[in-house]
N, C-alpha and C. Protein backbone atom coordinates (compact mmCIF):
# COMPACT_ATOMS: atom_id res chain seq x y z
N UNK A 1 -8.02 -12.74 -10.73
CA UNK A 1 -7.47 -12.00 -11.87
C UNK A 1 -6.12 -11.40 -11.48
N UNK A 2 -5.10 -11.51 -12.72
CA UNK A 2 -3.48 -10.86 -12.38
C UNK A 2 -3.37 -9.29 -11.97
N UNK A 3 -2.70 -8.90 -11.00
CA UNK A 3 -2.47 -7.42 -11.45
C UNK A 3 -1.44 -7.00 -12.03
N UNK A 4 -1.70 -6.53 -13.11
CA UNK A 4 -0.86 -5.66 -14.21
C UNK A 4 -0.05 -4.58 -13.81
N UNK A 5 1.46 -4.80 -13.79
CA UNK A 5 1.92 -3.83 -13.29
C UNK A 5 3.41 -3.54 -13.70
N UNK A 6 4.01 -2.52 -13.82
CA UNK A 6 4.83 -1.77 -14.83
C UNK A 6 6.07 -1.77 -13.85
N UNK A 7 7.19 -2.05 -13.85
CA UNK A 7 8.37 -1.78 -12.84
C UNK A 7 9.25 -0.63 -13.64
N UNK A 8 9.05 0.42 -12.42
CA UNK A 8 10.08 1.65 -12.60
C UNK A 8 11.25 2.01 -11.62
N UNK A 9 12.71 1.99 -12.68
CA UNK A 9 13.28 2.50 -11.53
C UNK A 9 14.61 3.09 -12.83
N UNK A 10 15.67 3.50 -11.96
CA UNK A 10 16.64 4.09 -12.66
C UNK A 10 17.97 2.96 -13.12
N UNK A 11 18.02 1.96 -12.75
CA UNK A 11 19.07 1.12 -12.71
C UNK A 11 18.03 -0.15 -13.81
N UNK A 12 18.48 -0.17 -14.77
CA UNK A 12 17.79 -1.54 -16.15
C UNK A 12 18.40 -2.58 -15.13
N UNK A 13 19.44 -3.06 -14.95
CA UNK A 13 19.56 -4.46 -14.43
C UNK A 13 18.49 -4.73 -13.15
N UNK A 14 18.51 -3.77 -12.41
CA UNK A 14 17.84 -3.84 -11.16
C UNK A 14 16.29 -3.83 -11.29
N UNK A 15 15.93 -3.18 -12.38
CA UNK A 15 14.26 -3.39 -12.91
C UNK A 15 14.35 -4.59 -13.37
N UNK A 16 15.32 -5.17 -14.29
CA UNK A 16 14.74 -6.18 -15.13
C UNK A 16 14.73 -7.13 -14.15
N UNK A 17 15.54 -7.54 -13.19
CA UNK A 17 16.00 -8.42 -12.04
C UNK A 17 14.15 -8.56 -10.77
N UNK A 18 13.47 -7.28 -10.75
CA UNK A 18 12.28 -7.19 -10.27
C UNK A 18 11.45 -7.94 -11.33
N UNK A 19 11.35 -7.49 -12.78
CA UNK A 19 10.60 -8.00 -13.36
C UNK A 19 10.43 -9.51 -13.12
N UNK A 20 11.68 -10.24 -13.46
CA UNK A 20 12.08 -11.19 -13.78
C UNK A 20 11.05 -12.23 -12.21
N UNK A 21 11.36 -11.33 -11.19
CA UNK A 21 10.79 -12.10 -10.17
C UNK A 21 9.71 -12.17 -10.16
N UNK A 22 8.85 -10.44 -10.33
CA UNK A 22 7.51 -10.86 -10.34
C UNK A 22 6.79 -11.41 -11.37
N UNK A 23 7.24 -11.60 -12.50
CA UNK A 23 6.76 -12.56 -14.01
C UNK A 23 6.74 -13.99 -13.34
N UNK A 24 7.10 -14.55 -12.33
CA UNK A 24 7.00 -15.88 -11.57
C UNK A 24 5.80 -15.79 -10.62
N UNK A 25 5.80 -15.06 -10.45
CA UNK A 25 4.51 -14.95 -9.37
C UNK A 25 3.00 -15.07 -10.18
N UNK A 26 1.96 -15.94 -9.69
CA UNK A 26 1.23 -16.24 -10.48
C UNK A 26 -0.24 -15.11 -10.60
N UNK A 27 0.11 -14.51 -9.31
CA UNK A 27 -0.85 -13.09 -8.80
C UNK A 27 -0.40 -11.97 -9.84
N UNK A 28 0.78 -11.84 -10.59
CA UNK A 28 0.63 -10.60 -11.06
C UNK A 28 1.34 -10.79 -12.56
N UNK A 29 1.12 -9.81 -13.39
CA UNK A 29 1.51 -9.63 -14.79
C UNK A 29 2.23 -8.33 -15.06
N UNK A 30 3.83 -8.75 -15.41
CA UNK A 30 4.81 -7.38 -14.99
C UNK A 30 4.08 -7.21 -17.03
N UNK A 31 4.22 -5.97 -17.24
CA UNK A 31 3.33 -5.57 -18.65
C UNK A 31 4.39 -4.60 -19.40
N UNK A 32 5.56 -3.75 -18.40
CA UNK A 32 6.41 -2.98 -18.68
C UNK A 32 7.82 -3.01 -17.99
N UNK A 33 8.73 -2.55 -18.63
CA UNK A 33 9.87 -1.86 -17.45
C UNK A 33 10.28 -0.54 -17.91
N UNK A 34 10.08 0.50 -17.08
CA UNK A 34 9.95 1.56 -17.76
C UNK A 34 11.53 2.66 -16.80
N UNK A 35 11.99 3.53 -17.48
CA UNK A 35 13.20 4.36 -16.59
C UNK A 35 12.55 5.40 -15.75
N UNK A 36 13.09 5.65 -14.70
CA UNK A 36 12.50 6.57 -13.81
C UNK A 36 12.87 8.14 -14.88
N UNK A 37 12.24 8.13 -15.73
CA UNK A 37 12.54 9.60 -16.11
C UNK A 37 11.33 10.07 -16.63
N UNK A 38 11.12 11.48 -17.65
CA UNK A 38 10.62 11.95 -17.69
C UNK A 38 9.17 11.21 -18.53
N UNK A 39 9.61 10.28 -19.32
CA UNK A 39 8.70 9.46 -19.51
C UNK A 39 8.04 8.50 -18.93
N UNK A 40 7.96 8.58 -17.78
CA UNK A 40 7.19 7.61 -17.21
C UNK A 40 5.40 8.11 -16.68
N UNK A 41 5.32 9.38 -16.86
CA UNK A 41 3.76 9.12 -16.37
C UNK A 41 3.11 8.51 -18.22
N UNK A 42 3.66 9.13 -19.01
CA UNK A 42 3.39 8.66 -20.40
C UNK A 42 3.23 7.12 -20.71
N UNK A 43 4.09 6.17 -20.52
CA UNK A 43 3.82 5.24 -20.24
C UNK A 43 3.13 4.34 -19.31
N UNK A 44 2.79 5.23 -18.48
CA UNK A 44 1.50 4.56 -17.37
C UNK A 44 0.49 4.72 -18.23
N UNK A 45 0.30 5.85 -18.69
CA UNK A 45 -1.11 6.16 -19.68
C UNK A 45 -1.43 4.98 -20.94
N UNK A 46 0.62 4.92 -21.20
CA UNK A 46 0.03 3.89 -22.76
C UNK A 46 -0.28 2.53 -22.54
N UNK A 47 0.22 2.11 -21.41
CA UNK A 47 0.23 0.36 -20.28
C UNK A 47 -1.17 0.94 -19.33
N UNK A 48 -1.48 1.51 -19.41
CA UNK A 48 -2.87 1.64 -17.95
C UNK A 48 -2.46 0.28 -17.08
N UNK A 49 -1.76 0.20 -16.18
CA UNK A 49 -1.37 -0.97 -15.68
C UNK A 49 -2.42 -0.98 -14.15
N UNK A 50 -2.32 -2.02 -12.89
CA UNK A 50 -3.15 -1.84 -12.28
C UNK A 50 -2.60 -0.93 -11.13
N UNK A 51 -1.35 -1.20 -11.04
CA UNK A 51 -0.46 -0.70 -10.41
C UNK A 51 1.09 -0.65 -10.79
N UNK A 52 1.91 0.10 -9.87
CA UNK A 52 3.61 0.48 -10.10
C UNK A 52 4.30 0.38 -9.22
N UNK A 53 5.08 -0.69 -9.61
CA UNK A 53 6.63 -1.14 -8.58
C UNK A 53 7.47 0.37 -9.37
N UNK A 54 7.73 0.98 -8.45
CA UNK A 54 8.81 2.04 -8.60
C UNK A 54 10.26 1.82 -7.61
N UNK A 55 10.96 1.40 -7.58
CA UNK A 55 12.46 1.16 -7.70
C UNK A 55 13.24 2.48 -7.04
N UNK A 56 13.48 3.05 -6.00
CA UNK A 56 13.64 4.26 -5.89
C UNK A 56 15.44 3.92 -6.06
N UNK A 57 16.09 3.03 -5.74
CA UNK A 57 17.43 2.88 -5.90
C UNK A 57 18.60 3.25 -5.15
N UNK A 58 19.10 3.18 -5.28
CA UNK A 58 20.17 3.35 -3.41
C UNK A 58 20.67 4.78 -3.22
N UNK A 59 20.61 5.18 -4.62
CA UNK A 59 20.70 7.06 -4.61
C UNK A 59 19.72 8.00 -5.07
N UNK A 60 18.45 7.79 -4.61
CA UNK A 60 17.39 8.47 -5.35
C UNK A 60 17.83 10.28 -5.49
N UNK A 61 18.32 10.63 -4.52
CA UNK A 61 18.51 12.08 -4.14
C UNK A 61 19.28 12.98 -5.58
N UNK A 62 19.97 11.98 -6.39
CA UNK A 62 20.48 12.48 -7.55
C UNK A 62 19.07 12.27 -8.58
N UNK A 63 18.09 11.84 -8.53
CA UNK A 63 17.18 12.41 -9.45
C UNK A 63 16.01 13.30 -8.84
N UNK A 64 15.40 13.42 -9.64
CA UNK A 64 13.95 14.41 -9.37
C UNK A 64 12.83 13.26 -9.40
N UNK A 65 13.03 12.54 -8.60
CA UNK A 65 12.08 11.39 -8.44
C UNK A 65 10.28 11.76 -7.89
N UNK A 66 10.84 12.93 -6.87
CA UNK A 66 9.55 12.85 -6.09
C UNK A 66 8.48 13.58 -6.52
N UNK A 67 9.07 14.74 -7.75
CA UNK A 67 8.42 15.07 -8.88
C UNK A 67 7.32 14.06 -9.83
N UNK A 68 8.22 13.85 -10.52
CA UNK A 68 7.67 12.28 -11.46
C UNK A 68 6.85 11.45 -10.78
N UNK A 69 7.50 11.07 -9.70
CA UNK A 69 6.31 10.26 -8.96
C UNK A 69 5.31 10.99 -8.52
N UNK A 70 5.05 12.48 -8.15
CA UNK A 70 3.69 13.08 -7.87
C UNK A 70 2.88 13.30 -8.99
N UNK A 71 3.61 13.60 -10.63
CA UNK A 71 2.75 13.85 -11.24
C UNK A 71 2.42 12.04 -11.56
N UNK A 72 2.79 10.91 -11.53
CA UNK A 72 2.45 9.64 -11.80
C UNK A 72 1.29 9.63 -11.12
N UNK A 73 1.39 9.92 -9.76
CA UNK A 73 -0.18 9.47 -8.63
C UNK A 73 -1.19 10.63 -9.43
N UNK A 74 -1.01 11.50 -9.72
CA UNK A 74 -1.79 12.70 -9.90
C UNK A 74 -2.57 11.92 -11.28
N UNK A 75 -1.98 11.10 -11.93
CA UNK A 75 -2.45 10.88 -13.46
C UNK A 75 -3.32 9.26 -12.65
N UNK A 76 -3.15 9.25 -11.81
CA UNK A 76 -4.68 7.92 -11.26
C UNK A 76 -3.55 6.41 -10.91
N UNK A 77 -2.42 6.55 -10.96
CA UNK A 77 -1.41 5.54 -10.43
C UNK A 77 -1.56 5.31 -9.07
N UNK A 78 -1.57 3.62 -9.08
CA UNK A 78 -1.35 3.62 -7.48
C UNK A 78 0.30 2.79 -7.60
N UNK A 79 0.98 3.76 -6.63
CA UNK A 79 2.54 2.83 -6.83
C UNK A 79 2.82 2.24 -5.22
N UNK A 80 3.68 1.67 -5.57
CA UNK A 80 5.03 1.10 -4.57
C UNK A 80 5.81 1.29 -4.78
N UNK A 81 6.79 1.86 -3.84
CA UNK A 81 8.00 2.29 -3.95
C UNK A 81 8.65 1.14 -2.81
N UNK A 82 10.01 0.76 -3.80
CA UNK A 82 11.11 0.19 -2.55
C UNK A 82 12.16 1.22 -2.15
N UNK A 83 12.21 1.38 -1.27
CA UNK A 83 13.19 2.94 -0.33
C UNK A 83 14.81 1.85 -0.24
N UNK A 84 15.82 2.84 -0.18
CA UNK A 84 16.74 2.29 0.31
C UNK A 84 16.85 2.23 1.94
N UNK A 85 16.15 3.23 2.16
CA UNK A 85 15.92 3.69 3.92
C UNK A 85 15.24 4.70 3.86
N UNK A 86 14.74 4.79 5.63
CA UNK A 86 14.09 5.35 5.85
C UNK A 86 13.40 6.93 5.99
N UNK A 87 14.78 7.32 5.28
CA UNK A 87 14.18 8.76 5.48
C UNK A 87 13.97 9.14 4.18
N UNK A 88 13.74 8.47 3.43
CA UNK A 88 13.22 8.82 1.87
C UNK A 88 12.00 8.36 2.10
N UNK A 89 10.92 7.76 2.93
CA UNK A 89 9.75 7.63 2.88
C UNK A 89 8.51 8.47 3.27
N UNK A 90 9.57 9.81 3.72
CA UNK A 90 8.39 10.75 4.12
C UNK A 90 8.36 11.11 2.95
N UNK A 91 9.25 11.28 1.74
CA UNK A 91 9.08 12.18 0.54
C UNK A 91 7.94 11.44 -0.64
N UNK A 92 8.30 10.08 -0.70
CA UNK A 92 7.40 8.81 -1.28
C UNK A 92 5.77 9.33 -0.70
N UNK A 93 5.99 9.16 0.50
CA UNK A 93 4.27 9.14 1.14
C UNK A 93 3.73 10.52 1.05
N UNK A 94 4.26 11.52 0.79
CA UNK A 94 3.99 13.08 0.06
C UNK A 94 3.85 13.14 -0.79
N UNK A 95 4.25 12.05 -1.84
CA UNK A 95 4.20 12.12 -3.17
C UNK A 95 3.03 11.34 -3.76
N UNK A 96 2.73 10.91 -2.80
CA UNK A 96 1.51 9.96 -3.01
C UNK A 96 1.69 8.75 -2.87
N UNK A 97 2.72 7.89 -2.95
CA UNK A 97 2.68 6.57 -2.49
C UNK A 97 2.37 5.91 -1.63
N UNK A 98 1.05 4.85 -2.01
CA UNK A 98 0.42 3.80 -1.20
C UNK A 98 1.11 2.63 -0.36
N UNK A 99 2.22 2.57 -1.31
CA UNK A 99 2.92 0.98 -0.77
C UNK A 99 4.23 1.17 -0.64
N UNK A 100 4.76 1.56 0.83
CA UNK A 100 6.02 2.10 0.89
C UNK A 100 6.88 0.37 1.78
N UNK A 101 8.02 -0.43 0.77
CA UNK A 101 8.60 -1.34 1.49
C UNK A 101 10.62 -0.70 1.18
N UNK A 102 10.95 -1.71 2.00
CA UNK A 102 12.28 -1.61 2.33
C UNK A 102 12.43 -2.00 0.61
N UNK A 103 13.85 -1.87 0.18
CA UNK A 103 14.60 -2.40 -0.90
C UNK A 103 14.58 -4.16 -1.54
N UNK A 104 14.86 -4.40 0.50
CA UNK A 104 15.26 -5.36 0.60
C UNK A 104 14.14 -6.71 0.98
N UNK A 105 13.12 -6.06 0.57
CA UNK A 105 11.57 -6.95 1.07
C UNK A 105 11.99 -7.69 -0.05
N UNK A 106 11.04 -8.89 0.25
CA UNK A 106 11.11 -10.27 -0.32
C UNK A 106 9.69 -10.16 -1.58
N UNK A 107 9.55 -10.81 -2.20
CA UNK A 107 8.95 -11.08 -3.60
C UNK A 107 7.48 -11.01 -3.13
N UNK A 108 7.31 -12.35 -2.11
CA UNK A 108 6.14 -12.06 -1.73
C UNK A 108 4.89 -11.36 -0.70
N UNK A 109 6.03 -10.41 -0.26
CA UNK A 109 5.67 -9.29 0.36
C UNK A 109 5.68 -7.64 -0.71
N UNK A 110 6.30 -7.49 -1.83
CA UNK A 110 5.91 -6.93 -2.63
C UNK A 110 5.01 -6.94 -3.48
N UNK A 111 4.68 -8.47 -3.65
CA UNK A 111 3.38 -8.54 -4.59
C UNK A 111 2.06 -8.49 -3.39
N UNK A 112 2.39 -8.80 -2.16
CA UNK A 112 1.50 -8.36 -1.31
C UNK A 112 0.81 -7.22 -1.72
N UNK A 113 1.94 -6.23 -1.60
CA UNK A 113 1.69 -4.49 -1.53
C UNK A 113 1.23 -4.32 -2.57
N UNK A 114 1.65 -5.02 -3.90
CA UNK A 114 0.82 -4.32 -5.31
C UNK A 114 -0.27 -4.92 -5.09
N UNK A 115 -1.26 -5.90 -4.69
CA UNK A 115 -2.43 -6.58 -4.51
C UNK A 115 -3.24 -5.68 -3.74
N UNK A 116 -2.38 -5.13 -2.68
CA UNK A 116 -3.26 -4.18 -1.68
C UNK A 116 -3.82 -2.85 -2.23
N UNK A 117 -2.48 -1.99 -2.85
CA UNK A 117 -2.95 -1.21 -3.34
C UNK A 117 -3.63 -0.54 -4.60
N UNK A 118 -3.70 -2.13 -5.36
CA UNK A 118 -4.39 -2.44 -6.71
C UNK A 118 -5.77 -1.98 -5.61
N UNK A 119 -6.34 -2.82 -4.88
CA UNK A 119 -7.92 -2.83 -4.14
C UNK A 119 -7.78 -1.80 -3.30
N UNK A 120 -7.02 -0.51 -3.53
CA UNK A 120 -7.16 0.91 -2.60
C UNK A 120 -7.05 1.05 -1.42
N UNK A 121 -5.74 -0.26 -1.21
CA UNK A 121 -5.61 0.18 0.12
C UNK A 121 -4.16 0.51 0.31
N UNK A 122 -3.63 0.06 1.56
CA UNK A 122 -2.64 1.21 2.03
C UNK A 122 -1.28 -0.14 2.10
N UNK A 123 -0.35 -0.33 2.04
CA UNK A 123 1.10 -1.20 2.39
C UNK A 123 1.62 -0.77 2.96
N UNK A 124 2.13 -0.45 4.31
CA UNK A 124 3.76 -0.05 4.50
C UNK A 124 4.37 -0.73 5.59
N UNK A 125 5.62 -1.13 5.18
CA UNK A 125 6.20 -1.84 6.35
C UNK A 125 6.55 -0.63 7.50
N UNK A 126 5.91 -1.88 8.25
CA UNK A 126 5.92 -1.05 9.79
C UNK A 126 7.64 -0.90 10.27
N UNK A 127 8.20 -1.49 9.84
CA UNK A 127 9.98 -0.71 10.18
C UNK A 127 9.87 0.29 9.18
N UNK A 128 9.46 1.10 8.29
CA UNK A 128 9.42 1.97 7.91
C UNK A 128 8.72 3.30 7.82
N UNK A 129 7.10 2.87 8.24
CA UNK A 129 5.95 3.48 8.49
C UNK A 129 5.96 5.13 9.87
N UNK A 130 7.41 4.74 10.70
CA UNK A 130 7.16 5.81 11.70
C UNK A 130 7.54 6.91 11.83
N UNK A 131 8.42 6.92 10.41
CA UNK A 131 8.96 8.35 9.63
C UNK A 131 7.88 9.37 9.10
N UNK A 132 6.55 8.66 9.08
CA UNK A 132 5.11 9.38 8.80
C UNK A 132 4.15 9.37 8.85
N UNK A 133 3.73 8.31 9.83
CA UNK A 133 2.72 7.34 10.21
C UNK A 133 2.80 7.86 11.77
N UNK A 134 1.75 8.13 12.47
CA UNK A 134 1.46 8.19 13.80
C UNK A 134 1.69 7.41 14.40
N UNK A 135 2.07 7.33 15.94
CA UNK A 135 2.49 6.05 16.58
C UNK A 135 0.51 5.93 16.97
N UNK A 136 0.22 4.61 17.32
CA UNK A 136 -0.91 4.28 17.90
C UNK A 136 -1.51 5.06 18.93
N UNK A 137 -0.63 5.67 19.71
CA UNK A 137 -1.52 6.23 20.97
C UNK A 137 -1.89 7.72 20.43
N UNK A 138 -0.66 8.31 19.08
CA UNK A 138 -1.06 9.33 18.96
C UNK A 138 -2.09 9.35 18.14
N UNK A 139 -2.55 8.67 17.07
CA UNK A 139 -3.78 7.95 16.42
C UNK A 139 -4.73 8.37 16.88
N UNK A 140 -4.75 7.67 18.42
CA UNK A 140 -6.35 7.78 18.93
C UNK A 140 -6.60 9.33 19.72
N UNK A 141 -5.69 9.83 19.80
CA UNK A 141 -5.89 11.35 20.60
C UNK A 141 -6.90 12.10 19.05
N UNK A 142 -6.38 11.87 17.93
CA UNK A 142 -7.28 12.17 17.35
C UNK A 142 -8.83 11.97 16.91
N UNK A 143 -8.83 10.67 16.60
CA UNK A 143 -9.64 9.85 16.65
C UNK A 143 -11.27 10.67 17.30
N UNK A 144 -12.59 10.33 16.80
CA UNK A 144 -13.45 10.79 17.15
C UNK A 144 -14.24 10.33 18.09
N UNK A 145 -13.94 8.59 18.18
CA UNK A 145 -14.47 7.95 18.61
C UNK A 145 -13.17 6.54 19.17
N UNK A 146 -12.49 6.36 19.95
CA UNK A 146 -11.94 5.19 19.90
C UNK A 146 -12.16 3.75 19.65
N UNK A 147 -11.43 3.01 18.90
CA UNK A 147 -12.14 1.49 19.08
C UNK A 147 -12.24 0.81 20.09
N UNK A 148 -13.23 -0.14 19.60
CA UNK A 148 -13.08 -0.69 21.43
C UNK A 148 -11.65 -2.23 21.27
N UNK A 149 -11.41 -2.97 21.71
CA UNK A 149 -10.27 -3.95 21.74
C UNK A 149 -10.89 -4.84 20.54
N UNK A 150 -12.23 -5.40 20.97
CA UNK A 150 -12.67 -6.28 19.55
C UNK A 150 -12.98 -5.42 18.38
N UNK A 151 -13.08 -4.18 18.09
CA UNK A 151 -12.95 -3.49 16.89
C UNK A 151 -11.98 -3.26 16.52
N UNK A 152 -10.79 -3.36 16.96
CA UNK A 152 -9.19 -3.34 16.48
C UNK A 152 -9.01 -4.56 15.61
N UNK A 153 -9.42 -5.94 16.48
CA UNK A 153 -9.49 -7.01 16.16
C UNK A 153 -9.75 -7.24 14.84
N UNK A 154 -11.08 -6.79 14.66
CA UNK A 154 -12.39 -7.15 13.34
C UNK A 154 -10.95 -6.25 12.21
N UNK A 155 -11.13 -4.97 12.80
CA UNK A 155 -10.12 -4.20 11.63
C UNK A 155 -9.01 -4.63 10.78
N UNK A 156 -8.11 -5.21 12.09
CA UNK A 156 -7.00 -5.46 11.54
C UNK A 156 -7.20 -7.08 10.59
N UNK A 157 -8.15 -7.64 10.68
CA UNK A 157 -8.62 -8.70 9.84
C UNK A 157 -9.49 -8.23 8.49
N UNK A 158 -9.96 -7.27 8.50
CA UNK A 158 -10.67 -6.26 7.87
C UNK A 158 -9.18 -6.07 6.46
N UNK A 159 -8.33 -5.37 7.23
CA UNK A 159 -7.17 -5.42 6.58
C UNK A 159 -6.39 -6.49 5.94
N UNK A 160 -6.70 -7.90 6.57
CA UNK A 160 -6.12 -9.20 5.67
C UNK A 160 -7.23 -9.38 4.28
N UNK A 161 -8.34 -8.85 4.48
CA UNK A 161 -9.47 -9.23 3.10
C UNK A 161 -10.33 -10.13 3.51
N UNK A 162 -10.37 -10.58 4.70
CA UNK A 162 -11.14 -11.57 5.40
C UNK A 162 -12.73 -11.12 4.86
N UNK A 163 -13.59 -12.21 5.01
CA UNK A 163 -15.14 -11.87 4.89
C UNK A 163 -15.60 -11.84 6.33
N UNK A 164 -17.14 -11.36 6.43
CA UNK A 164 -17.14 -11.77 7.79
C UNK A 164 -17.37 -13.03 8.19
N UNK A 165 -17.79 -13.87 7.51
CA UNK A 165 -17.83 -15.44 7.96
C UNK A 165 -16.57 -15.90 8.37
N UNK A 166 -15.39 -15.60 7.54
CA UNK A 166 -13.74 -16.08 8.12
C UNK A 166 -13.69 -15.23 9.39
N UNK A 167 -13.53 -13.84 9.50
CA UNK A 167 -13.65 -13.24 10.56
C UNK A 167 -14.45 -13.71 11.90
N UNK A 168 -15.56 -14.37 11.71
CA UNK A 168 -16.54 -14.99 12.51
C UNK A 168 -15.63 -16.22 13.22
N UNK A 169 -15.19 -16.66 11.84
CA UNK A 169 -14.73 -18.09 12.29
C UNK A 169 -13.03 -17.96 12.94
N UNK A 170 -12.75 -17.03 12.64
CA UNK A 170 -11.17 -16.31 13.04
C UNK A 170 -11.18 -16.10 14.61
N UNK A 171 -11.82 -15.47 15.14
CA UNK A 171 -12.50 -14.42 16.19
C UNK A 171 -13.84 -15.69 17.14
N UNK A 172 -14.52 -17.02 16.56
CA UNK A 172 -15.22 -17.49 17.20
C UNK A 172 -16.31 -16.83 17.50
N UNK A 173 -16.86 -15.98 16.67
CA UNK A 173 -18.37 -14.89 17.12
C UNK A 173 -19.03 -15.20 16.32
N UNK A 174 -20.68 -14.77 16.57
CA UNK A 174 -21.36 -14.95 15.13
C UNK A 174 -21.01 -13.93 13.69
N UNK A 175 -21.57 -14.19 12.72
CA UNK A 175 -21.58 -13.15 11.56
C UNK A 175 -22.13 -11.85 11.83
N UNK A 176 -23.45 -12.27 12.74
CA UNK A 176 -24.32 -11.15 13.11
C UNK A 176 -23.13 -10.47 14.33
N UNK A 177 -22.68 -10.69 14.78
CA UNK A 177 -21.42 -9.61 16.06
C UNK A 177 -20.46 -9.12 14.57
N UNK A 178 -19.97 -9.79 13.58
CA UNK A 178 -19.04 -9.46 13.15
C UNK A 178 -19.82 -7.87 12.41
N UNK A 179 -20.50 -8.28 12.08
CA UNK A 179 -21.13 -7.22 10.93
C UNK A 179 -21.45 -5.98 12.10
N UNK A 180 -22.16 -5.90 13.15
CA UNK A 180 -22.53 -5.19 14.11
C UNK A 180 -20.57 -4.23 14.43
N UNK A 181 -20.18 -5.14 14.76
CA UNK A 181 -18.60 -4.17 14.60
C UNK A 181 -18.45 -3.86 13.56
N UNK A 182 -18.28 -4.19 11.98
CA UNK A 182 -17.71 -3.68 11.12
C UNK A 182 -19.02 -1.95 10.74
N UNK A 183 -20.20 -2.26 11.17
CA UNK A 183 -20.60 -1.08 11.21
C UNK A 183 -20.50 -0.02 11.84
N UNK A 184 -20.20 -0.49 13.31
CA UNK A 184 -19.57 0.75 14.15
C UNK A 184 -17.98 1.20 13.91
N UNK A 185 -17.38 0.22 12.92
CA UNK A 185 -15.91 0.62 12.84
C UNK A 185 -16.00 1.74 11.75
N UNK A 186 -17.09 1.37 10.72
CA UNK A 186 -17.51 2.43 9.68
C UNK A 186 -17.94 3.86 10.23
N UNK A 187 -18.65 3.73 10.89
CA UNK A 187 -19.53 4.78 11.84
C UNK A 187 -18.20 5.76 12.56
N UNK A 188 -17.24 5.14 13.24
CA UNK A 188 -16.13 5.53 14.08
C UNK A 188 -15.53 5.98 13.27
N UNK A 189 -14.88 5.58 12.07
CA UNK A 189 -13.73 6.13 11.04
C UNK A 189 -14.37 7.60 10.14
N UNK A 190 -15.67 7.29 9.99
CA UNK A 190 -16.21 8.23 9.17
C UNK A 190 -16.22 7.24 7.75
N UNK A 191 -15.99 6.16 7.28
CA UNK A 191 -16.04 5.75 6.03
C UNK A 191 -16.81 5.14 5.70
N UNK A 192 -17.08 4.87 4.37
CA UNK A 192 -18.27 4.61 3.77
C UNK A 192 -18.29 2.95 3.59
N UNK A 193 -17.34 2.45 3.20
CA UNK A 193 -17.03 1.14 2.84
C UNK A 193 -15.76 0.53 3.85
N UNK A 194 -16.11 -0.84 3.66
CA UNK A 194 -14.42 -1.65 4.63
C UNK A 194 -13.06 -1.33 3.82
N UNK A 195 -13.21 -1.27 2.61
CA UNK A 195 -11.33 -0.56 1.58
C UNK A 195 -11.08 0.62 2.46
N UNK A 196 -12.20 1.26 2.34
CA UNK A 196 -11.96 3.04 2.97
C UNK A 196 -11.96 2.99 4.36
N UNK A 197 -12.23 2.29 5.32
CA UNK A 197 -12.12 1.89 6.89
C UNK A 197 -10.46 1.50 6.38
N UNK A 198 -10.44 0.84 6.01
CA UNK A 198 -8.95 0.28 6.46
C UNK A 198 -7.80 1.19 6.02
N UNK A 199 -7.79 1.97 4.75
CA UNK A 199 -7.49 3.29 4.35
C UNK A 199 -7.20 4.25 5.56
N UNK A 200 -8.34 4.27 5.55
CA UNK A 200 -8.29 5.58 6.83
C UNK A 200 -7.54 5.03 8.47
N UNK A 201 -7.95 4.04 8.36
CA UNK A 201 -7.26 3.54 9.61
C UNK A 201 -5.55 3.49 9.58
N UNK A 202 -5.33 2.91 8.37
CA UNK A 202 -3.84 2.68 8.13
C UNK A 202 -3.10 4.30 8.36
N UNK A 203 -3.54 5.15 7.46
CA UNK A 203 -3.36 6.73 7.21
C UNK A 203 -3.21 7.20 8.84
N UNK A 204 -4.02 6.67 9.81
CA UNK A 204 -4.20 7.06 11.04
C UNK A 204 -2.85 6.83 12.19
N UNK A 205 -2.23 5.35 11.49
CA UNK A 205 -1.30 4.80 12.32
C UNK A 205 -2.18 4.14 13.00
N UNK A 206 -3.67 3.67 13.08
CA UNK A 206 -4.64 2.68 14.09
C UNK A 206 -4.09 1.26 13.60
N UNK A 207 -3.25 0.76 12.13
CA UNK A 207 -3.14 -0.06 11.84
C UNK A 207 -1.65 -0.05 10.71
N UNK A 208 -1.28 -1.19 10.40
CA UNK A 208 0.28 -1.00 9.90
C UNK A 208 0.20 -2.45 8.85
N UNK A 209 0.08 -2.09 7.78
CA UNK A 209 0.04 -3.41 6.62
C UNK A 209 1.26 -3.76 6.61
């Protein structure tokens, strides 16, 4: 099934130019193009889309973006934002944004990120991610329990959408080892389900979409 999703930003040529790309892509259904202004959590409500390409634009700092975009997540939005750089992504990932990529990411690494965070999980390019994202070693100082090397493994495949039979067959183990890790990775994270393992892991810096 497509995910439905609304492109916001402040520049019309530069939205319609997103649209235009992801209306080619056969994974998703652009439904809106909406202006980064005050109307935009309104139109999330009237499009219920599945998700939001938000456009932050090469001068976000002249609007009140990080506003709008908090009350957008607050109203049940999951967005993506494209940053011009990096130091606008601590304000994005405060604001609630799931899927933080460069400007300059490619088509099918953005529809990546709306796919991911349509299914509640986390995107961010790792050249961008360390402006607010833990480095790995500091990760595990928190951590309650560390993974062991093949639970990193299972995870970070956990994170492609793999089942455990691909995982099995990825990795060369049985189903029965795969499942035996994905329960202790549950057990270790504190989460209830594999979306919310990989969630929490990503959030952790244990892993980098």
């Amino acid at each position: 099934m497509r995910v439905r999703v609304i492109v916001v930003g402040d520049d019309p040529l530069a939205r319609a130019g997103l649209a235009k790309v992801l209306m080619e892509m056969t994974e998703l259904e652009v439904v809106a193009q909406i202006a980064a202004d005050d109307s935009v959590t309104d139109a999330y409500r009237a499009y219920a889309p599945d998700a939001v390409l938000w456009d932050l634009g090469w001068s976000p700092e002249s609007t009140d973006w990080r506003e709008r975009l908090s009350d957008l997540v607050e109203s049940g939005a999951r967005v993506v934002t494209l940053a011009p750089e990096q130091s606008l992504t601590t304000g994005a990932w405060s604001a609630g944004a799931r899927g933080i990529l460069s400007r300059e990411a490619d088509p099918a690494r953005i529809a990546a990120a709306l796919q991911a965070v349509d299914q509640g999980l986390v995107a961010v390019d790792p050249a961008l991610g360390g402006a607010f994202l833990p480095s790995r070693n500091q990760a595990v100082a928190y951590q309650v329990e560390e993974l062991t090397k093949r639970e990193r493994e299972v995870l970070e495949l956990l994170a492609e959408g793999l089942s455990n039979r691909s995982i099995a067959v990825r990795l060369e183990i049985s189903e029965h080892t795969v499942k035996y890790h994905v329960n202790a990775i549950l057990r270790k994270l504190g989460a209830q389900s594999r979306t919310e393992a990989v969630v929490r892991a990503t959030r952790s810096g244990l892993i980098l979409l």
